[in-house]
N, C-alpha and C. Protein backbone atom coordinates (compact mmCIF):
# COMPACT_ATOMS: atom_id res chain seq x y z
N UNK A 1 -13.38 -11.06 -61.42
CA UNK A 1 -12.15 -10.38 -61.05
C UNK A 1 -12.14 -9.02 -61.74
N UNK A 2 -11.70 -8.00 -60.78
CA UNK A 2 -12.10 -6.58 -61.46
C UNK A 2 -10.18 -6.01 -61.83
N UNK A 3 -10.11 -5.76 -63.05
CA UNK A 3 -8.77 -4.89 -63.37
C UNK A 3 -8.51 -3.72 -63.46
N UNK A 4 -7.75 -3.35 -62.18
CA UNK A 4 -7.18 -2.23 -61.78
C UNK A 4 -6.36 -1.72 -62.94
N UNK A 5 -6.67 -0.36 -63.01
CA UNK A 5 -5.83 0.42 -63.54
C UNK A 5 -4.54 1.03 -62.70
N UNK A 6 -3.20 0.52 -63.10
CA UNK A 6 -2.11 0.95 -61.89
C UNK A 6 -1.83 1.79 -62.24
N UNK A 7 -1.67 3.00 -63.71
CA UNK A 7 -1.19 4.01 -63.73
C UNK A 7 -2.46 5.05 -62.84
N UNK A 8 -3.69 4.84 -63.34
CA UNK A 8 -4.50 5.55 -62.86
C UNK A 8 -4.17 6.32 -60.96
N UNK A 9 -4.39 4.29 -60.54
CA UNK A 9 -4.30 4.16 -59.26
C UNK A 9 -3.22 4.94 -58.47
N UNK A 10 -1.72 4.85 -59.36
CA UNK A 10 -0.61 4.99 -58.68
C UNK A 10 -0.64 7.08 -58.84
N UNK A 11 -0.96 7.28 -59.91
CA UNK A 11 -1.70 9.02 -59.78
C UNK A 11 -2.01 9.14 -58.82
N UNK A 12 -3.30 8.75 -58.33
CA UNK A 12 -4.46 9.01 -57.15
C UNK A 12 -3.27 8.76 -55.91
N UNK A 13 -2.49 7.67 -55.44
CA UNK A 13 -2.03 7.65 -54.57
C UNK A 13 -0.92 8.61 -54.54
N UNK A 14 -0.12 9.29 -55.73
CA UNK A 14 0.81 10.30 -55.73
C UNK A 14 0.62 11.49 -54.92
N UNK A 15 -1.06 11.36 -55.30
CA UNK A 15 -1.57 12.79 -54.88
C UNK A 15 -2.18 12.87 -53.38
N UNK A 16 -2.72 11.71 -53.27
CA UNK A 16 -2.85 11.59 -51.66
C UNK A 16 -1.66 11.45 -51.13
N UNK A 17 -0.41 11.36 -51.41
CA UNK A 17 1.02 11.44 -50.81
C UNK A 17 1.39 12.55 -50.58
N UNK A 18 1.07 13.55 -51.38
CA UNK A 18 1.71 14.66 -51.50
C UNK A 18 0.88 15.68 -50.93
N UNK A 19 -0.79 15.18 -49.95
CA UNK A 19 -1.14 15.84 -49.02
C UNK A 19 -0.90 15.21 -47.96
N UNK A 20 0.24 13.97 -47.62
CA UNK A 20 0.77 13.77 -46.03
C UNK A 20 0.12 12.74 -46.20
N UNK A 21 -1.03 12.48 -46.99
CA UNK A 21 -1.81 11.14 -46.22
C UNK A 21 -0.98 9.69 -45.89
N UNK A 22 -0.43 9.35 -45.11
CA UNK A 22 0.49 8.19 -44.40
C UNK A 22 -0.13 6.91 -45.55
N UNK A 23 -1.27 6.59 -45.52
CA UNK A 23 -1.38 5.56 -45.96
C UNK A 23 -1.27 5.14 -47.70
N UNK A 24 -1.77 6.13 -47.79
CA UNK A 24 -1.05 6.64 -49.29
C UNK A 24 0.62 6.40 -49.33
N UNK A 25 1.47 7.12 -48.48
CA UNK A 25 2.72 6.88 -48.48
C UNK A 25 3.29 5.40 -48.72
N UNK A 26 2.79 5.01 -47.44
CA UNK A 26 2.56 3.60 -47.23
C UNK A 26 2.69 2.59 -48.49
N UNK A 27 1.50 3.20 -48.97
CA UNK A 27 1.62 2.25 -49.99
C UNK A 27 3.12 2.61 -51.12
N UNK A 28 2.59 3.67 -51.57
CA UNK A 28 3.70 4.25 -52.35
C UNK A 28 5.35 3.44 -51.98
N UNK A 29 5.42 3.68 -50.99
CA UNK A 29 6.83 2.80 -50.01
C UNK A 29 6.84 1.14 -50.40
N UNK A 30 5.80 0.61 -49.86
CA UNK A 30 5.62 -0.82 -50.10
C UNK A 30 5.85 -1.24 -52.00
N UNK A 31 5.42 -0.50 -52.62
CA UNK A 31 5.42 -0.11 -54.19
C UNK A 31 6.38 -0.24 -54.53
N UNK A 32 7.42 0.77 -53.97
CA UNK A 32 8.81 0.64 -55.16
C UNK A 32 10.14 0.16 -54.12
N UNK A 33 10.11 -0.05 -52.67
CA UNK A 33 10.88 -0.21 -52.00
C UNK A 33 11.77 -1.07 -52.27
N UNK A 34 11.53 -2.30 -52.98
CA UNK A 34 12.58 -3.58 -52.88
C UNK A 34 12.99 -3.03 -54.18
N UNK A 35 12.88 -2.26 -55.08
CA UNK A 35 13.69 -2.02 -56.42
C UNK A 35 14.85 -0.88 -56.01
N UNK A 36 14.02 0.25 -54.95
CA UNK A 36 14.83 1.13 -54.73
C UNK A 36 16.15 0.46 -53.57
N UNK A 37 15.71 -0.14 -52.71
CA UNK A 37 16.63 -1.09 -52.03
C UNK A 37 17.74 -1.21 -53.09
N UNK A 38 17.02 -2.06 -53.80
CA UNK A 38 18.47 -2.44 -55.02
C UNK A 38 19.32 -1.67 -55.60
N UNK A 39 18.36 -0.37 -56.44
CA UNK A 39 19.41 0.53 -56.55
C UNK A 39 20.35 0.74 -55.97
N UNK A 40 20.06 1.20 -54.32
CA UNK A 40 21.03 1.83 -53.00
C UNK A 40 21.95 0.69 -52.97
N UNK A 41 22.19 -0.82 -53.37
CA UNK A 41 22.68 -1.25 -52.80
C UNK A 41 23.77 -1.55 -54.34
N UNK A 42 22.87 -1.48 -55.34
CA UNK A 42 24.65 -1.03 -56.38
C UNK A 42 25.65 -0.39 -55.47
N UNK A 43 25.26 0.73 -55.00
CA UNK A 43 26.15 1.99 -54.61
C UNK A 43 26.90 1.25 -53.22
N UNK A 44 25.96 1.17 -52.54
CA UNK A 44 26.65 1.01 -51.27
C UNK A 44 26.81 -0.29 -50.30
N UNK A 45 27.99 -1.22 -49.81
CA UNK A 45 27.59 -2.62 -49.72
C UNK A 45 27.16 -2.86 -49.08
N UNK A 46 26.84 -2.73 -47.27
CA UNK A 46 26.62 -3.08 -46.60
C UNK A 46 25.21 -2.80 -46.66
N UNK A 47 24.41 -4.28 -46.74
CA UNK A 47 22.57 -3.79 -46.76
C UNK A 47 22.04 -3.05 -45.92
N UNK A 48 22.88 -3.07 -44.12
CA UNK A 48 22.15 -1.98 -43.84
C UNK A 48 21.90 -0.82 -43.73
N UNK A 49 23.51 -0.22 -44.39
CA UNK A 49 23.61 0.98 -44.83
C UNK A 49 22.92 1.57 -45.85
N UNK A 50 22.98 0.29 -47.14
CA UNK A 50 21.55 0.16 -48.25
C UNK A 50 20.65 0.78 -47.52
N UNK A 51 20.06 0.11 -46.54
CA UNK A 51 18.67 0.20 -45.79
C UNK A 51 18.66 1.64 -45.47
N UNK A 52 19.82 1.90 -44.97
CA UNK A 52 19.55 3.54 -44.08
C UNK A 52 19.55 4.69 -45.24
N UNK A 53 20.01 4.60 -46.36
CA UNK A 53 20.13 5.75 -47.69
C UNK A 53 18.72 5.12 -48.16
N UNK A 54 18.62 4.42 -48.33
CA UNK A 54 17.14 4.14 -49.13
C UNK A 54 15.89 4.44 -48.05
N UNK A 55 16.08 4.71 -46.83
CA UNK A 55 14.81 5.32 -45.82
C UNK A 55 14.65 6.57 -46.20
N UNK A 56 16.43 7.18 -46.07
CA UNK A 56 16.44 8.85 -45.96
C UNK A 56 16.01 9.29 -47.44
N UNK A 57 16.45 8.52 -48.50
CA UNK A 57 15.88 8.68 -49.98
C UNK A 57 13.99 8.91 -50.15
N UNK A 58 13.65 8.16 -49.57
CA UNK A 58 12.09 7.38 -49.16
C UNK A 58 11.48 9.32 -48.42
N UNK A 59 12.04 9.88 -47.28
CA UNK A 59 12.03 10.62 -46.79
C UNK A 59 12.02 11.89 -47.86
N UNK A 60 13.03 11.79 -48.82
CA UNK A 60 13.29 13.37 -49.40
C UNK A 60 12.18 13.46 -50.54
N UNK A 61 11.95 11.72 -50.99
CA UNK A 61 10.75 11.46 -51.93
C UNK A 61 9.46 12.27 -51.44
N UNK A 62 9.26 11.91 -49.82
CA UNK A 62 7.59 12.28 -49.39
C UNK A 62 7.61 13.86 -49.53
N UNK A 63 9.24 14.13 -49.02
CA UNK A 63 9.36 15.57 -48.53
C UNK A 63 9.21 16.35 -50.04
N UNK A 64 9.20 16.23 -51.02
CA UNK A 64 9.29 16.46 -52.28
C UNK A 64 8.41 16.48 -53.24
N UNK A 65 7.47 15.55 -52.58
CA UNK A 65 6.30 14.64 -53.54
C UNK A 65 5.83 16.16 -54.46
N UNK A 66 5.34 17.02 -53.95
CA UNK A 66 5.04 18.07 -54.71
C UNK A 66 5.43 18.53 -55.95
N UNK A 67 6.56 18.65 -56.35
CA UNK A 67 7.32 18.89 -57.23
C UNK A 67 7.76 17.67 -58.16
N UNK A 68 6.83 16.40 -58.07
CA UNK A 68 6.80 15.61 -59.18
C UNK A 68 5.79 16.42 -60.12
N UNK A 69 6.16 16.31 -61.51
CA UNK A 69 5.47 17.05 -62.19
C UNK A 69 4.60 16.36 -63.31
N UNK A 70 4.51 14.74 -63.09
CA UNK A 70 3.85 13.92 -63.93
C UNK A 70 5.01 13.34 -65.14
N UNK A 71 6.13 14.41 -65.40
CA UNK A 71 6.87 14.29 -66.84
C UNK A 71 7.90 13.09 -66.46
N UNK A 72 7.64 11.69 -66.65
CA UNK A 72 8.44 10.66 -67.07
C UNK A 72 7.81 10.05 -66.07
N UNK A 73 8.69 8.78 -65.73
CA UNK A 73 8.60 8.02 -64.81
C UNK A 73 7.88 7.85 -63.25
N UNK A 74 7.18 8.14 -61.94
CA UNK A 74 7.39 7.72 -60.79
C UNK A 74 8.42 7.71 -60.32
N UNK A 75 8.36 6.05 -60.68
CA UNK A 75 9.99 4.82 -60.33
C UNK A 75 11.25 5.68 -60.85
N UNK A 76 11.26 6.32 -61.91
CA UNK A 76 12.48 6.93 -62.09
C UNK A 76 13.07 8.09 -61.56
N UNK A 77 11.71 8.61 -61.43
CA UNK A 77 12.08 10.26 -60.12
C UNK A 77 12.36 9.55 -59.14
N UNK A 78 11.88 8.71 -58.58
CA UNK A 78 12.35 8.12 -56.87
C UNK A 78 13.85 7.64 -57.34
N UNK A 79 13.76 6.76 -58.55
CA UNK A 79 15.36 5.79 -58.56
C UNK A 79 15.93 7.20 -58.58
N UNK A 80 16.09 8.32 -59.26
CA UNK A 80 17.37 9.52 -59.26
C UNK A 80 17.14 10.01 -57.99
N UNK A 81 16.48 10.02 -57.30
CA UNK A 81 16.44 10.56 -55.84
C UNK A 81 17.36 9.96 -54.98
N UNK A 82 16.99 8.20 -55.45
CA UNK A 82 17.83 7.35 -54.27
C UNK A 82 19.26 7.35 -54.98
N UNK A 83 19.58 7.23 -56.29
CA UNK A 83 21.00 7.52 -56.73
C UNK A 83 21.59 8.84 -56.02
N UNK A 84 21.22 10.01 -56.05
CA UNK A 84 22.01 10.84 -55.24
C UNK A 84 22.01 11.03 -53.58
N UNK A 85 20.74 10.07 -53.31
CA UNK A 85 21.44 9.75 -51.29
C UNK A 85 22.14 9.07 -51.75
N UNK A 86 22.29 7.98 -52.45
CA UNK A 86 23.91 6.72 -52.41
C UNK A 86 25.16 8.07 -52.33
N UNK A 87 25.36 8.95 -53.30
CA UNK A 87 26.50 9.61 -53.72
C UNK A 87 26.28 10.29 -53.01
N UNK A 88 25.94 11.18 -52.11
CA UNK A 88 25.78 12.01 -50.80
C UNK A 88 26.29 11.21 -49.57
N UNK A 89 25.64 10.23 -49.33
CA UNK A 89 25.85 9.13 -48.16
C UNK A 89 27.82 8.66 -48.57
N UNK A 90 28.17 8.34 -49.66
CA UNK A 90 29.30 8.19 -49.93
C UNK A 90 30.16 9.03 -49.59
N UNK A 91 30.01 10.09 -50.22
CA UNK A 91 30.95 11.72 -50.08
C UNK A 91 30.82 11.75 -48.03
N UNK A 92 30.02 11.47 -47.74
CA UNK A 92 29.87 12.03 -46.60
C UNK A 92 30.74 11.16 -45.82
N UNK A 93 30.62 10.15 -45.88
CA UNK A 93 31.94 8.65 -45.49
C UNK A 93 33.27 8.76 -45.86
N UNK A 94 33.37 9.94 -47.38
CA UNK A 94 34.68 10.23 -47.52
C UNK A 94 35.03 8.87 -48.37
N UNK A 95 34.14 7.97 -48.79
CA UNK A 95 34.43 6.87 -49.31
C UNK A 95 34.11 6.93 -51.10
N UNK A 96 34.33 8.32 -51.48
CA UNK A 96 33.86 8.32 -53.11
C UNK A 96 35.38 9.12 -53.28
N UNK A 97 36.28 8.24 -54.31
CA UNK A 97 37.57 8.94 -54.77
C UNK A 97 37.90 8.72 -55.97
N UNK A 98 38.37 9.35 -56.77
CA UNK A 98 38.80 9.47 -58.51
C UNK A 98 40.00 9.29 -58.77
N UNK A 99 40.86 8.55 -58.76
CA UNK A 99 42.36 8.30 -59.09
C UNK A 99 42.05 8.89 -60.09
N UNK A 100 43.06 10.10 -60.68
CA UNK A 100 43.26 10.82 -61.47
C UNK A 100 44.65 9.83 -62.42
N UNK A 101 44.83 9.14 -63.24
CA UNK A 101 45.61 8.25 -64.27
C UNK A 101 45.53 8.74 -65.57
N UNK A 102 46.39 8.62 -65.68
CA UNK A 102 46.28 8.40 -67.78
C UNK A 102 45.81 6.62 -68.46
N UNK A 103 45.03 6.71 -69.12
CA UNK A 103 44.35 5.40 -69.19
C UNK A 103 44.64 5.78 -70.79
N UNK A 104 45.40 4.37 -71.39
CA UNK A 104 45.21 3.82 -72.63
C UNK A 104 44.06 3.07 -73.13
N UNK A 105 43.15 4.22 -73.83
CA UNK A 105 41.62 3.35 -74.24
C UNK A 105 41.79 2.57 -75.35
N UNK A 106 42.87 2.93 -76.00
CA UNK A 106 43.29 1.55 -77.59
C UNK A 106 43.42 0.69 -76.96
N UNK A 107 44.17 0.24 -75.88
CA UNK A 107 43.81 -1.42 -75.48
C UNK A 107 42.76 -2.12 -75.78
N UNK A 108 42.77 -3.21 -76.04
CA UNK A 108 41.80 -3.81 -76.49
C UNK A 108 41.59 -4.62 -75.34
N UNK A 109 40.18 -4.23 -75.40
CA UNK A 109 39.36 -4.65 -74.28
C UNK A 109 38.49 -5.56 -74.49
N UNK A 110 37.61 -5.89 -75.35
CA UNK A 110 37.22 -6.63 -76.42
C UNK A 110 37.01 -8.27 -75.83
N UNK A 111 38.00 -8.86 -75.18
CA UNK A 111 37.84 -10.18 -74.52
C UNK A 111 36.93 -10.84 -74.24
N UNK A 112 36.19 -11.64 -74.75
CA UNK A 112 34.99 -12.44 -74.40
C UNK A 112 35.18 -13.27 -73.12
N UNK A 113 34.35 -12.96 -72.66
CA UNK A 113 34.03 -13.55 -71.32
C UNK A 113 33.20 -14.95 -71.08
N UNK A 114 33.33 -16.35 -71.30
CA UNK A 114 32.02 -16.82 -71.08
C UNK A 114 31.90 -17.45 -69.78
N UNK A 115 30.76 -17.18 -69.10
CA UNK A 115 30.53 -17.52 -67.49
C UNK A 115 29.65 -17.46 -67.40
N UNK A 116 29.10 -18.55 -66.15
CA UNK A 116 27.92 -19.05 -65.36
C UNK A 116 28.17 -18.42 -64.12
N UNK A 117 28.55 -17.32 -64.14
CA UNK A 117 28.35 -16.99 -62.85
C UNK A 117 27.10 -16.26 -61.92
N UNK A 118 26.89 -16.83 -60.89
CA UNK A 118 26.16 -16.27 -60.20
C UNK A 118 25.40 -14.55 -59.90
N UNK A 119 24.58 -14.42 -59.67
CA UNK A 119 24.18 -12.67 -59.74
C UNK A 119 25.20 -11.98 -58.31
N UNK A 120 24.66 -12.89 -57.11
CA UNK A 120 25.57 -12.77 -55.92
C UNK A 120 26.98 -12.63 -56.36
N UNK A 121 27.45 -13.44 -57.27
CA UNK A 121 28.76 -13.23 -57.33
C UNK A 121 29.30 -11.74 -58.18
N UNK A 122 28.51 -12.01 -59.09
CA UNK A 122 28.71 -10.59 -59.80
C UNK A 122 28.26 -9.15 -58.94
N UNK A 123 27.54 -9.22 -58.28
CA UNK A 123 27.74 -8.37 -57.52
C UNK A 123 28.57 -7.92 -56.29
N UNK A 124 29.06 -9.14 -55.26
CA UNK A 124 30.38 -9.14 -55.12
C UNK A 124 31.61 -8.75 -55.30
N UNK A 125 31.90 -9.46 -56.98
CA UNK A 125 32.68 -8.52 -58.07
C UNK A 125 33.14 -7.02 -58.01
N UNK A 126 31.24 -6.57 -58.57
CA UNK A 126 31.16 -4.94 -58.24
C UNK A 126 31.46 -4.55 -56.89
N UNK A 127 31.27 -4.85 -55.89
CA UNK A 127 31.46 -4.30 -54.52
C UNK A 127 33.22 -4.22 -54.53
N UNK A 128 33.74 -5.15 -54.89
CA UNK A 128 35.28 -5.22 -54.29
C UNK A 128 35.98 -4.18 -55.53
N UNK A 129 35.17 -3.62 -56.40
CA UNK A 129 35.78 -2.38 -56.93
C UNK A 129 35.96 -1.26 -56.54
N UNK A 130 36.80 -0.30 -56.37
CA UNK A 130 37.03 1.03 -55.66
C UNK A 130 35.90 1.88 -55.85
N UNK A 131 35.46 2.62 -54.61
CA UNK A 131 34.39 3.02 -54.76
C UNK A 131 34.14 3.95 -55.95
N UNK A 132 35.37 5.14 -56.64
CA UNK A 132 35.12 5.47 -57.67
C UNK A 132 35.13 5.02 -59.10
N UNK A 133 35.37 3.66 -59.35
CA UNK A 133 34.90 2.62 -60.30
C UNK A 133 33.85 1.96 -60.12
N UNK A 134 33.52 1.81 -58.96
CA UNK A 134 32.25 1.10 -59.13
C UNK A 134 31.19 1.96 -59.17
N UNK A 135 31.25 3.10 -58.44
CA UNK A 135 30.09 4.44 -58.60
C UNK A 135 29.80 4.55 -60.03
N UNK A 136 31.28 4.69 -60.99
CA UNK A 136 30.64 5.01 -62.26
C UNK A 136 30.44 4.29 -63.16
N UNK A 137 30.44 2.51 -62.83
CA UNK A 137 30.28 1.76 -63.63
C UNK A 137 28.97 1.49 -63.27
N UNK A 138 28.48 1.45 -62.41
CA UNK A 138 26.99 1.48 -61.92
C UNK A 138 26.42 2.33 -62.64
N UNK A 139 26.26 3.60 -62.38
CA UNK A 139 25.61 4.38 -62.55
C UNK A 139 25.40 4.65 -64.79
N UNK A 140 26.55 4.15 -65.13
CA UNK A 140 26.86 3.70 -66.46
C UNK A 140 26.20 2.85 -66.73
N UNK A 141 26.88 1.86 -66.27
CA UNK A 141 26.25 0.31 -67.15
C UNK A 141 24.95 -0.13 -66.48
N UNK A 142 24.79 -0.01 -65.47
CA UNK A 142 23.28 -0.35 -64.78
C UNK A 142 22.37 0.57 -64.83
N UNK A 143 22.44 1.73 -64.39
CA UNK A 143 21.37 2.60 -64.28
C UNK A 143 21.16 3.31 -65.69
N UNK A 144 21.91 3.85 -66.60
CA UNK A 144 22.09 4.22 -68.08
C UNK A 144 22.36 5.27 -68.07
N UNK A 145 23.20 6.27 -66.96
CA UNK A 145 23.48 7.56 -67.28
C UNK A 145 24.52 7.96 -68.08
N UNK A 146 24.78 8.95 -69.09
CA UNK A 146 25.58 9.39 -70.06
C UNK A 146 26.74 10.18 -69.01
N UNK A 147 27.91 9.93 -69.93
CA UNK A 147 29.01 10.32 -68.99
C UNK A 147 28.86 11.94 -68.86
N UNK A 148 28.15 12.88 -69.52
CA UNK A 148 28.43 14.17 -68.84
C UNK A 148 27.18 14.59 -67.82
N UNK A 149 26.22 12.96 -67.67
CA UNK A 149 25.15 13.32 -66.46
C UNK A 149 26.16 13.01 -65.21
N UNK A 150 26.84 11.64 -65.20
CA UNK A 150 27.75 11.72 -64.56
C UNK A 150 28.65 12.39 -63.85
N UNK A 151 28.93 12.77 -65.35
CA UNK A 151 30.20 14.05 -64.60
C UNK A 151 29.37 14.87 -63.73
N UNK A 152 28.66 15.68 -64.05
CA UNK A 152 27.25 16.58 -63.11
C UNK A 152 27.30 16.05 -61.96
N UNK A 153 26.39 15.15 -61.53
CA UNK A 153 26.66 14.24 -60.26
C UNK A 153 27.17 13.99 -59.72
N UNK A 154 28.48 14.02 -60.06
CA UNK A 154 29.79 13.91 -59.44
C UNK A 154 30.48 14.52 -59.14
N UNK A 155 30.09 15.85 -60.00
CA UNK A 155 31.61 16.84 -60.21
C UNK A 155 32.84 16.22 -60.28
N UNK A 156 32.53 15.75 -61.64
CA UNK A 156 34.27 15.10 -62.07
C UNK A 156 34.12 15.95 -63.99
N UNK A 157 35.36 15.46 -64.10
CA UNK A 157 34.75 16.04 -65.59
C UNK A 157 34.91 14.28 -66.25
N UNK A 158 34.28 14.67 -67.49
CA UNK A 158 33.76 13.58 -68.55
C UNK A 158 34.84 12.72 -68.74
N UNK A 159 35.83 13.50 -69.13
CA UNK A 159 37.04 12.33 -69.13
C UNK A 159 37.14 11.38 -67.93
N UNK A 160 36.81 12.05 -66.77
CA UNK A 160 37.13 11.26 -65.73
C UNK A 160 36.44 9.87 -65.50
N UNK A 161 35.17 10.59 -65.77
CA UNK A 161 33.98 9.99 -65.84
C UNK A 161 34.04 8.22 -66.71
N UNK A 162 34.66 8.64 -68.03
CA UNK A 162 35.30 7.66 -68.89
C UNK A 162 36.17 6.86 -68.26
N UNK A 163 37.19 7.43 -67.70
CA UNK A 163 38.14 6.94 -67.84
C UNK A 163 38.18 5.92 -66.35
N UNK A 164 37.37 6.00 -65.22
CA UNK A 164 37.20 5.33 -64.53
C UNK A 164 35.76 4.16 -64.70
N UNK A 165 35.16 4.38 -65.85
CA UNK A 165 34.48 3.47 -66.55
C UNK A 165 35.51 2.48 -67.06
N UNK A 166 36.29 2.72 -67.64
CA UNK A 166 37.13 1.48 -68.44
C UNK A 166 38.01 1.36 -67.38
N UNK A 167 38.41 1.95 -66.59
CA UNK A 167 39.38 0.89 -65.54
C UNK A 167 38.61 0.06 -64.26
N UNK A 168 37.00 0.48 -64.22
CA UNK A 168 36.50 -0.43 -64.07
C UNK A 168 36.18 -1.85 -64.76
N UNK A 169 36.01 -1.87 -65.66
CA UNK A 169 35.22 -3.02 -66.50
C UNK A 169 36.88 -3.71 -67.01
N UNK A 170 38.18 -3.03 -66.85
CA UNK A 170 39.33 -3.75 -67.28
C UNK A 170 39.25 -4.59 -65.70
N UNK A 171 39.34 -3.99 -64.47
CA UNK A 171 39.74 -4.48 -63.54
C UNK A 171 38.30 -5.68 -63.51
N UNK A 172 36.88 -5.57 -63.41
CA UNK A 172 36.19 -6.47 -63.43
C UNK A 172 36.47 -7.32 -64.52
N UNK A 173 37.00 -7.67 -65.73
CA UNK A 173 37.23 -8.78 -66.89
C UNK A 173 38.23 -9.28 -65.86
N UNK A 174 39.05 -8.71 -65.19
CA UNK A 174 40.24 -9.62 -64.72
C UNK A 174 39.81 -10.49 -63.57
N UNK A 175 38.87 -9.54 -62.91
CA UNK A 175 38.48 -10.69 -61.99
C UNK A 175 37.46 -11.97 -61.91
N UNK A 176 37.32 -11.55 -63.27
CA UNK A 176 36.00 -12.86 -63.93
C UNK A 176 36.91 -14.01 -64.50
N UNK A 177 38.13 -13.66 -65.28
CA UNK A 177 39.14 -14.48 -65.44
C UNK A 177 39.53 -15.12 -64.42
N UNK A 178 39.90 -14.19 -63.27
CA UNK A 178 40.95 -15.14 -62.09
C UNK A 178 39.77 -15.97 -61.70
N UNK A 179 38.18 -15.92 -61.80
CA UNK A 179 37.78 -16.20 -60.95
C UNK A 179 36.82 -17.61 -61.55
N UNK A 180 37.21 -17.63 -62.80
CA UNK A 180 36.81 -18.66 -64.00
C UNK A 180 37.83 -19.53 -63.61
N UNK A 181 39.18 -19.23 -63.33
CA UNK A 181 40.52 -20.23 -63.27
C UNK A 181 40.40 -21.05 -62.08
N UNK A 182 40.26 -20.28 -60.77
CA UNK A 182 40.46 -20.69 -59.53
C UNK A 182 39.38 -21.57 -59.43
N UNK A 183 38.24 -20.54 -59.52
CA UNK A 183 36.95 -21.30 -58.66
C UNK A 183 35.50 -22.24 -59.62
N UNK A 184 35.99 -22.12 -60.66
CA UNK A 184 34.89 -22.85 -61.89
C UNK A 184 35.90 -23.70 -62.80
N UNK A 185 37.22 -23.70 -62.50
CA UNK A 185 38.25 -24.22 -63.32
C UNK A 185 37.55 -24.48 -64.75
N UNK A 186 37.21 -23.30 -65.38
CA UNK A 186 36.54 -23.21 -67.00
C UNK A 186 38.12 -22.92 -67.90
N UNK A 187 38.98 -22.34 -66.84
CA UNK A 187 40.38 -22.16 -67.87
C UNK A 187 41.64 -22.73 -67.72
């Protein structure tokens, strides 16, 4: 059995991508597709809308390939590629909004949670959050961006950025509660 080198390999195919060669693409596509899928589908619920931002993402990747410059990741230049078709594809639906509130962050938030819940369900969860809580709790707690990359991305400012972080994760504790009571009767 002979061991491939994948950083090597995945170079060589970068670069045959980035002269058009299809099969190169190909592969490249087959490579990171079901992760980037996932990403798109933090953002957006319906899989096949997933499906359609993560093609056109896939698209701006090939269209682009050039201007990878080796510095970090692959997977992570493509994942920030497909994070801003989600937030493009959103804005464009008119479905990305910022309730502007005054939020008390001394509340104590703090509440331990303990649950068996499902991944499906937790993602669920996230979906039935307003799209501008769940955009930035995603992009926060899952993907790891700092609230003034955020803000950037968004054009919101930092506070905002914050402050629809914690009225996400208040409104998700509540629904892990109601949903511990009703449907796992744990309370």
């Amino acid at each position: 059995m002979k061991v491939i080198q994948l950083h090597n390999n995945e170079d060589k195919l970068i670069a045959k991508a980035a002269k058009n060669n299809r099969e190169a693409q190909h592969v490249l596509y087959e490579l990171h597709a079901p992760k980037m899928l996932s990403v798109c589908r933090y953002y957006v619920k319906d899989v096949h809308q997933a499906e359609e931002v993560m093609l056109n993402g896939f698209f701006k990747v090939f269209k682009h390939l050039r201007s990878f410059k080796n510095e970090g990741s692959f997977e992570g230049w493509i994942r920030r590629i497909m994070v801003r078709e989600a937030i493009a594809y959103l804005r464009s639906k008119k479905q990305l909004e910022f309730p502007v509130e005054e939020v008390d962050f001394k509340q104590n938030s703090t509440d331990s949670i303990n649950s068996n819940i499902e991944v499906a369900e937790i993602q669920r969860l996230i979906d039935s959050l307003p799209e501008g809580y769940k955009m930035v709790f995603v992009m926060y707690a899952i993907e790891g961006y700092k609230h003034y990359e955020i803000a950037e991305m968004l054009k919101i400012s930092e506070g905002t950025s914050k402050s629809q972080l914690y009225k996400a994760r208040q409104l998700l504790q509540q629904k892990i509660k109601d949903l511990n009571k009703t449907g796992y009767g744990t309370n």
